[in-house]
N, C-alpha and C. Protein backbone atom coordinates (compact mmCIF):
# COMPACT_ATOMS: atom_id res chain seq x y z
N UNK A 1 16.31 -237.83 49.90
CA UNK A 1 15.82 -237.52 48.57
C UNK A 1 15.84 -238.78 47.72
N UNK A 2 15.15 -238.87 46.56
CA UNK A 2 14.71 -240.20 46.14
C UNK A 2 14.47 -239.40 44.92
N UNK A 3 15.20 -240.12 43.46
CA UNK A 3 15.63 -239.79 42.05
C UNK A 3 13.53 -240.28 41.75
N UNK A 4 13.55 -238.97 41.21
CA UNK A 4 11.77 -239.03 40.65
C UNK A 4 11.92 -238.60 38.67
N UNK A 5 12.68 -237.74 38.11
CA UNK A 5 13.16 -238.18 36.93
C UNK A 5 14.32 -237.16 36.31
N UNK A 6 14.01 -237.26 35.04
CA UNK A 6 14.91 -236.08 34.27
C UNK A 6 14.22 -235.50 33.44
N UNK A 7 14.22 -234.09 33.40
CA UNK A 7 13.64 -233.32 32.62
C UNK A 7 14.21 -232.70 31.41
N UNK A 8 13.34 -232.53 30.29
CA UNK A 8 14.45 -232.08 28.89
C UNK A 8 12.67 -231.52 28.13
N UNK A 9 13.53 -230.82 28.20
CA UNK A 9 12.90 -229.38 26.92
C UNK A 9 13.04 -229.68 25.81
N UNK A 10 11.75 -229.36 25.22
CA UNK A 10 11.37 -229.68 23.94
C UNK A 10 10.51 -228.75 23.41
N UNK A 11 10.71 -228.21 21.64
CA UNK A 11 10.10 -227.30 21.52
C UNK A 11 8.68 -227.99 20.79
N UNK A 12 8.48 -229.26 20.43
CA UNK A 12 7.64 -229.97 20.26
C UNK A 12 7.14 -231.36 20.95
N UNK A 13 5.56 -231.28 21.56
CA UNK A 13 5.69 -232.21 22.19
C UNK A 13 5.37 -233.62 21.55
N UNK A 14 4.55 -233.10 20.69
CA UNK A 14 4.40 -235.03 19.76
C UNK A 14 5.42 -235.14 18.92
N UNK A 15 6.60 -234.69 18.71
CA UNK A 15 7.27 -235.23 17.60
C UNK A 15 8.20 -236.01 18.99
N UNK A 16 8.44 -235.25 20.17
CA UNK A 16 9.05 -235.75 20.75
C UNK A 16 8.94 -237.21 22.04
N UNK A 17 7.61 -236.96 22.02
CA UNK A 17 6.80 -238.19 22.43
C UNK A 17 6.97 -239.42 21.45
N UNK A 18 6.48 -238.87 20.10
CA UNK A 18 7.32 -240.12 19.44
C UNK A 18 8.89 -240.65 19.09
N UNK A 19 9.79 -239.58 19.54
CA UNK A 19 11.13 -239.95 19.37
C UNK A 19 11.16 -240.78 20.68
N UNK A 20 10.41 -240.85 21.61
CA UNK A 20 10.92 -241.14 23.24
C UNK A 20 10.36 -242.94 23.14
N UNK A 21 8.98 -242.78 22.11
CA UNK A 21 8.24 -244.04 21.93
C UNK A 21 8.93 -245.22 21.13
N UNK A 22 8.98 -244.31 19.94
CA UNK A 22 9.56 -245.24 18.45
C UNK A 22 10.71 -245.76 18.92
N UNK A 23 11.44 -244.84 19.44
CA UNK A 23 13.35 -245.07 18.96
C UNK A 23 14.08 -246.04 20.13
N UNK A 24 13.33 -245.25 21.51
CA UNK A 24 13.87 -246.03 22.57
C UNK A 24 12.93 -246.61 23.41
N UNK A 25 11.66 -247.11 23.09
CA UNK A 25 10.91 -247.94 23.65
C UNK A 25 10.21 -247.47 24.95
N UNK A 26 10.06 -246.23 25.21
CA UNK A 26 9.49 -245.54 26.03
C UNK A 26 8.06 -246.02 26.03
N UNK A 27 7.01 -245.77 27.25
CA UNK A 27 5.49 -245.80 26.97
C UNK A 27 5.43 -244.38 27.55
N UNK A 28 4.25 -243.67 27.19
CA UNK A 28 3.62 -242.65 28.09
C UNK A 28 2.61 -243.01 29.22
N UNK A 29 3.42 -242.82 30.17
CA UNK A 29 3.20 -242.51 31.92
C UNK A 29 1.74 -241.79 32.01
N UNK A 30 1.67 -240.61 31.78
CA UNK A 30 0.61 -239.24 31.75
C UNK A 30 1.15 -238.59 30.79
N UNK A 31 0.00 -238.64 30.13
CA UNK A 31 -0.30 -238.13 28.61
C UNK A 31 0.08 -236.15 29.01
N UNK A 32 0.34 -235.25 27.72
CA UNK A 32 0.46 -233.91 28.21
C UNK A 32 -0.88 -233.49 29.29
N UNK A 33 0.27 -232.95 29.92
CA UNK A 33 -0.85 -231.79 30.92
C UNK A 33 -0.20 -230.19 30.86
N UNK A 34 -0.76 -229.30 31.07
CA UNK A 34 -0.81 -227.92 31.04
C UNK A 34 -0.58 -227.46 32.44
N UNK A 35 0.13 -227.17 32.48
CA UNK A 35 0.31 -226.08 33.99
C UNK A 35 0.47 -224.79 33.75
N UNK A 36 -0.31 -223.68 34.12
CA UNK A 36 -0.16 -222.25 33.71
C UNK A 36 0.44 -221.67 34.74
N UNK A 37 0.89 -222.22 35.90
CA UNK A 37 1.73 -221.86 36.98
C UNK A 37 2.95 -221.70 36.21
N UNK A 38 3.46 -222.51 35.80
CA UNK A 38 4.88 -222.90 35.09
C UNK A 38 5.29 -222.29 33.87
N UNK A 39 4.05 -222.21 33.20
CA UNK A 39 4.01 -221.80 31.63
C UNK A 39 4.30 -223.14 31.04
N UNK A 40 4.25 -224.58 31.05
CA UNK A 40 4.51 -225.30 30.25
C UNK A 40 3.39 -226.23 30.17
N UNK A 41 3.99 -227.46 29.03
CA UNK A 41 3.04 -228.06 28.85
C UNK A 41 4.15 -229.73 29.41
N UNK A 42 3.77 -230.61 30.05
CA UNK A 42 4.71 -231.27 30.33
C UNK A 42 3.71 -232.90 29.46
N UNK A 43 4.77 -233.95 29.65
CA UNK A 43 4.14 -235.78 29.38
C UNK A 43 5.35 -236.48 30.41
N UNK A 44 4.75 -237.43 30.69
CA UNK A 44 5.95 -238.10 31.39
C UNK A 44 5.79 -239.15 30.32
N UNK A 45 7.10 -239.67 30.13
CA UNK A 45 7.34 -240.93 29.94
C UNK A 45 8.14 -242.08 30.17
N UNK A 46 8.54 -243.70 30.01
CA UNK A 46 9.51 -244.34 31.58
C UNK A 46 9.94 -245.03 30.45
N UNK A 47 10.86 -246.05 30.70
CA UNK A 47 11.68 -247.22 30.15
C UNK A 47 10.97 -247.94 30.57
N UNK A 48 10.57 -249.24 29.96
CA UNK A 48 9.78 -250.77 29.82
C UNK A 48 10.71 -251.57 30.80
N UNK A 49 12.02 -251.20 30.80
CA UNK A 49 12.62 -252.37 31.04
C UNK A 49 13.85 -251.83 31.97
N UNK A 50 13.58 -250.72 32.46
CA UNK A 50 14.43 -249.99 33.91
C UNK A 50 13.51 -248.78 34.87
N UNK A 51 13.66 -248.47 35.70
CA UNK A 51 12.60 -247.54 36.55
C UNK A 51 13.55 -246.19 36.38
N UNK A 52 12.89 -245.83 35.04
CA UNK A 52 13.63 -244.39 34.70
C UNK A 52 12.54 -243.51 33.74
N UNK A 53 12.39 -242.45 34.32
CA UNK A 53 11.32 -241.64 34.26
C UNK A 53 11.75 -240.20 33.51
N UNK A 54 11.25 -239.82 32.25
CA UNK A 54 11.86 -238.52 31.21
C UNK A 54 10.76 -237.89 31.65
N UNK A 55 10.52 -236.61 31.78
CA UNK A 55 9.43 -235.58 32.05
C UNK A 55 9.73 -234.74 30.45
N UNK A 56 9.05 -234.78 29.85
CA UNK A 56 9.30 -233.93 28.50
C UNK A 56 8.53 -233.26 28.76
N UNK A 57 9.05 -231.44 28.53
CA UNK A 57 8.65 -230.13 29.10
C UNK A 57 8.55 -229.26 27.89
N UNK A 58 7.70 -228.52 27.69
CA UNK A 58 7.48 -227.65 26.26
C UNK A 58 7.08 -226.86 27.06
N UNK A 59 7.33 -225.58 25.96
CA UNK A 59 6.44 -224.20 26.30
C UNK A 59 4.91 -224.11 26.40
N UNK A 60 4.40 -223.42 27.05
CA UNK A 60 3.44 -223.16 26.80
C UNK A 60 2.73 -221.90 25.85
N UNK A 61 3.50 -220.80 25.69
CA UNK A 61 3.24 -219.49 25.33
C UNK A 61 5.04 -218.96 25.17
N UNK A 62 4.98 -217.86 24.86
CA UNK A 62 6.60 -217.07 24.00
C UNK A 62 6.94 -216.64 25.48
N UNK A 63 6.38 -216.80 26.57
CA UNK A 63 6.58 -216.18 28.06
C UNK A 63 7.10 -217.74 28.67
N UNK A 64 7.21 -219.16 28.08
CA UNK A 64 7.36 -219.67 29.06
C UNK A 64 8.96 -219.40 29.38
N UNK A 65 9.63 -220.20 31.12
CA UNK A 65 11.04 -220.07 30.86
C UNK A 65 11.53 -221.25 30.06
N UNK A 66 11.08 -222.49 29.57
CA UNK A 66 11.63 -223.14 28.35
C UNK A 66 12.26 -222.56 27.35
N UNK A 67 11.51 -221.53 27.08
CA UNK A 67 11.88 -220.90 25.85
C UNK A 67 14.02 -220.41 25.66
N UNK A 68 14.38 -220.14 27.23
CA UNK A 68 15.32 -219.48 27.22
C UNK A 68 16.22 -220.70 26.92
N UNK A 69 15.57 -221.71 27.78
CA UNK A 69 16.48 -222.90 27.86
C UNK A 69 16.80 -224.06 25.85
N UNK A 70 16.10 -223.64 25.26
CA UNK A 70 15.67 -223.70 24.31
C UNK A 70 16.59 -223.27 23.45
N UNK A 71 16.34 -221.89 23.43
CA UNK A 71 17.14 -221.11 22.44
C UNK A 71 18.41 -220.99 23.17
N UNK A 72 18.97 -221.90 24.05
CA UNK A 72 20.63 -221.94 24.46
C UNK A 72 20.89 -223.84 23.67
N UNK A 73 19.72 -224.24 23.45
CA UNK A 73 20.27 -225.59 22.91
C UNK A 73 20.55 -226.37 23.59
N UNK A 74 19.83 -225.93 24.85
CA UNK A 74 19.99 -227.23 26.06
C UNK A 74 18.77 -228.18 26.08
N UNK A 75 18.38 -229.60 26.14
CA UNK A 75 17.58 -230.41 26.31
C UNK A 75 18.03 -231.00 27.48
N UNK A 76 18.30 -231.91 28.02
CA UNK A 76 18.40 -231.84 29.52
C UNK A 76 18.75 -231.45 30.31
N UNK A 77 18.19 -230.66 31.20
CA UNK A 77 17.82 -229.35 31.78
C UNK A 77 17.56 -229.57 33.31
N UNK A 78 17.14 -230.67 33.95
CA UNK A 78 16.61 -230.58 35.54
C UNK A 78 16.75 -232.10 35.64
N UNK A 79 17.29 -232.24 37.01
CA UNK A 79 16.96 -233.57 37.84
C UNK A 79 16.02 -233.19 38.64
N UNK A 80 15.09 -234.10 38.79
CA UNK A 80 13.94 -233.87 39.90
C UNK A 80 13.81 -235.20 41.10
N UNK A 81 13.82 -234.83 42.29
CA UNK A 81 13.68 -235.05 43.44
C UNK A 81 12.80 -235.12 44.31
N UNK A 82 12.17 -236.23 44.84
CA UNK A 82 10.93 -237.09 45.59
C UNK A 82 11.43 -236.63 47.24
N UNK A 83 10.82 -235.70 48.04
CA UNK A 83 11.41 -235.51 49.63
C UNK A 83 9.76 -235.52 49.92
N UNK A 84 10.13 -235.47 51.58
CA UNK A 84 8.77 -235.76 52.08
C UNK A 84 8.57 -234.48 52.77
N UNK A 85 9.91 -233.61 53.00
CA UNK A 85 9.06 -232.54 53.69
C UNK A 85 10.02 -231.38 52.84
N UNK A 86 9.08 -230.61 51.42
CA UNK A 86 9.65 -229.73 50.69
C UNK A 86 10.45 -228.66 51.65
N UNK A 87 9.98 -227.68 52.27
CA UNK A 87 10.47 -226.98 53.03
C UNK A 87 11.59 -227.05 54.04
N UNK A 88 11.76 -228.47 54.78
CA UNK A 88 12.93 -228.93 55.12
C UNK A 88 14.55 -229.10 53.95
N UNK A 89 13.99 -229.55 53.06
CA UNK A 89 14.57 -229.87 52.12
C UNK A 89 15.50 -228.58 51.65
N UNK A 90 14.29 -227.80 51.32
CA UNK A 90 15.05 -226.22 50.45
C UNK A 90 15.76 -225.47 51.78
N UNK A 91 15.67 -225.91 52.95
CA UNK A 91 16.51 -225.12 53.94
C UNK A 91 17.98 -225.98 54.12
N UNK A 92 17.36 -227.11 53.83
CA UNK A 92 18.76 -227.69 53.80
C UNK A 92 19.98 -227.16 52.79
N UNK A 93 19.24 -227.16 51.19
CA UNK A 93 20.27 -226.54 50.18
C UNK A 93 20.53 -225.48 50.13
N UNK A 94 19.87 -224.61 50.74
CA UNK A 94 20.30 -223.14 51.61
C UNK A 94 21.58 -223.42 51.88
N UNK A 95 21.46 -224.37 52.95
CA UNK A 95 22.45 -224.21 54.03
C UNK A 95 23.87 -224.88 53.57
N UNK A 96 23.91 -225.62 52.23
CA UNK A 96 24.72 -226.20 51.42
C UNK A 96 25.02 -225.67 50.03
N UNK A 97 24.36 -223.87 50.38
CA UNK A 97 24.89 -223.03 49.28
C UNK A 97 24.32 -222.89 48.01
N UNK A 98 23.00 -223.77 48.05
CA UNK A 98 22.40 -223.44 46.68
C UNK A 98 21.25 -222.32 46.89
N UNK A 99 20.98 -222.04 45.95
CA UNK A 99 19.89 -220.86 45.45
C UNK A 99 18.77 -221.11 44.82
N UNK A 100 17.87 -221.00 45.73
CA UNK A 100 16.48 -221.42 45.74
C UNK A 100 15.99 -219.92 44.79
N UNK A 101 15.29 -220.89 43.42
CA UNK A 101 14.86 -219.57 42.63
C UNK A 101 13.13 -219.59 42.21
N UNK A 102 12.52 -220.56 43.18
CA UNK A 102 11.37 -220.79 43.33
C UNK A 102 10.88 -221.77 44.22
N UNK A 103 9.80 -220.93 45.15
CA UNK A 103 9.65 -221.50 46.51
C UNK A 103 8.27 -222.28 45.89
N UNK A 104 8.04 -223.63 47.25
CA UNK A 104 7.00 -223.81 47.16
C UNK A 104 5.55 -223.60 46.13
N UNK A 105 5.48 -224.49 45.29
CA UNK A 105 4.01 -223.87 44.87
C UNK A 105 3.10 -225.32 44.15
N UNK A 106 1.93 -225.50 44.11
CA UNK A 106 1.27 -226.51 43.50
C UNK A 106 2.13 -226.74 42.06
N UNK A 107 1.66 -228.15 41.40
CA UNK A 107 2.05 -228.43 40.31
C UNK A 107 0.52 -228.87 39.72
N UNK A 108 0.04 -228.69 38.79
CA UNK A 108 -0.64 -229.50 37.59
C UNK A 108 -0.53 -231.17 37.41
N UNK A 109 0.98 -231.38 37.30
CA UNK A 109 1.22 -232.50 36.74
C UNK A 109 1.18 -233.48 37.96
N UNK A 110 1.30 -233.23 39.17
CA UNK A 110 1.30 -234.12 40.08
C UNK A 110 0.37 -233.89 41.00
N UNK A 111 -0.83 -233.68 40.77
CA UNK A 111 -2.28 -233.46 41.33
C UNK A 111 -2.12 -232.52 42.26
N UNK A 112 -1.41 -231.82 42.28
CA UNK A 112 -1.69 -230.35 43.14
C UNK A 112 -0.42 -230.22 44.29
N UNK A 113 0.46 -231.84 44.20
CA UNK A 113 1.44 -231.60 45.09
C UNK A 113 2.64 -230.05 44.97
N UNK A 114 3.18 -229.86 45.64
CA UNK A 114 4.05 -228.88 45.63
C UNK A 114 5.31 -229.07 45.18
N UNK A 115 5.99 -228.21 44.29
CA UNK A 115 7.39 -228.28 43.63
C UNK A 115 7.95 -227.06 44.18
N UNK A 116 9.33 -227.10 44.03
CA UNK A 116 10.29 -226.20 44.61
C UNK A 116 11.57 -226.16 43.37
N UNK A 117 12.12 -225.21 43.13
CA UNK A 117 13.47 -225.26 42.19
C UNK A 117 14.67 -224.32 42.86
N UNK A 118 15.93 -225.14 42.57
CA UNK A 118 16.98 -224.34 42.76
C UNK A 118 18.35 -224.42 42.49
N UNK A 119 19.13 -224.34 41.84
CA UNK A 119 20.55 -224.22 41.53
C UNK A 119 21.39 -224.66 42.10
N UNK A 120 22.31 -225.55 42.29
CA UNK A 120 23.43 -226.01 42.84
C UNK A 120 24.51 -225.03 42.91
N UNK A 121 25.36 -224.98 43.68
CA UNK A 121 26.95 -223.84 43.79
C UNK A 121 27.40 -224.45 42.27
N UNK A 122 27.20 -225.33 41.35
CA UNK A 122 28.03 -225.92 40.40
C UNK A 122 26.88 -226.00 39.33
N UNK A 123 25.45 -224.90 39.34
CA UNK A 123 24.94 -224.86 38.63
C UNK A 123 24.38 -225.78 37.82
N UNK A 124 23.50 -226.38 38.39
CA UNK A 124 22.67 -228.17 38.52
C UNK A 124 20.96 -227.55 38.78
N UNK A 125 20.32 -227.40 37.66
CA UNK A 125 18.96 -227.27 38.06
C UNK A 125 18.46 -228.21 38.76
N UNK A 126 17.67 -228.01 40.09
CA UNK A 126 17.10 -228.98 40.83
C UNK A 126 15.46 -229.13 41.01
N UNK A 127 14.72 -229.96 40.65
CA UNK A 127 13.48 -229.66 41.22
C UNK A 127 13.16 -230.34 42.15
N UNK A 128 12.28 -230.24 42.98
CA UNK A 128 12.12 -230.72 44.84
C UNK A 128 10.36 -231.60 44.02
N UNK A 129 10.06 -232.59 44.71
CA UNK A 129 8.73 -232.56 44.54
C UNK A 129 8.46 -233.20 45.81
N UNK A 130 7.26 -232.63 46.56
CA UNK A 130 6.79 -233.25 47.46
C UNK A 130 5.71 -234.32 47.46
N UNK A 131 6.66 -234.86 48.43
CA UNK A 131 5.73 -236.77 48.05
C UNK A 131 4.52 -236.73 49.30
């Protein structure tokens, strides 16, 4: 597995695009995209001056699951994870006790590749992305 970024919920995405720009020198990676798989609206954005990658995640609609994560006052929310074979991967954290709470499915934001999510025994949101 290979560190692809960190994800943090936001209930706005341009105020927070510019907190990521202005304050700490961020650029935007890929501008928002929409995934209706997910319900959200995501932007990536990186550090100028380290290989570190923020995925800023908003709702899309009062149905997305942001929303829950949101109204608990959590902003960073998921590490996400670069594997080459998703399905190997999620059998592995099976087998190391985590709980896969979404299998396999296209993403929006990464041209159609496949994401996977699941929970650590120590309660660690994980997302899988296949490279």
């Amino acid at each position: 597995m290979r560190f692809k970024h960190l994800g943090v919920a936001v209930a706005n995405m341009a105020t927070a695009v510019e907190l990521y720009t202005d304050l700490f020198g961020y650029e935007v990676v890929m501008r928002p995209v929409d995934d209706p798989i997910q319900k959200v609206s995501v932007c990536f954005v990186a550090s100028r001056s380290e290989n570190f990658v923020v995925e800023i995640v908003c709702p899309a609609d009062t149905s997305s699951p942001i929303n829950q994560i949101l109204r608990k006052g959590i902003g960073a929310y998921h590490v996400c994870y670069e594997v080459a074979r998703i399905d190997e991967a999620l059998q592995q954290a099976r087998d190391k006790g985590c709980l896969v709470v979404s299998h396999p499915v296209s993403a929006a934001a990464f041209d159609g590749r496949r994401i996977a999510w699941f929970y650590t025994p120590t309660r660690q949101l994980v997302e899988l992305l296949e490279a």
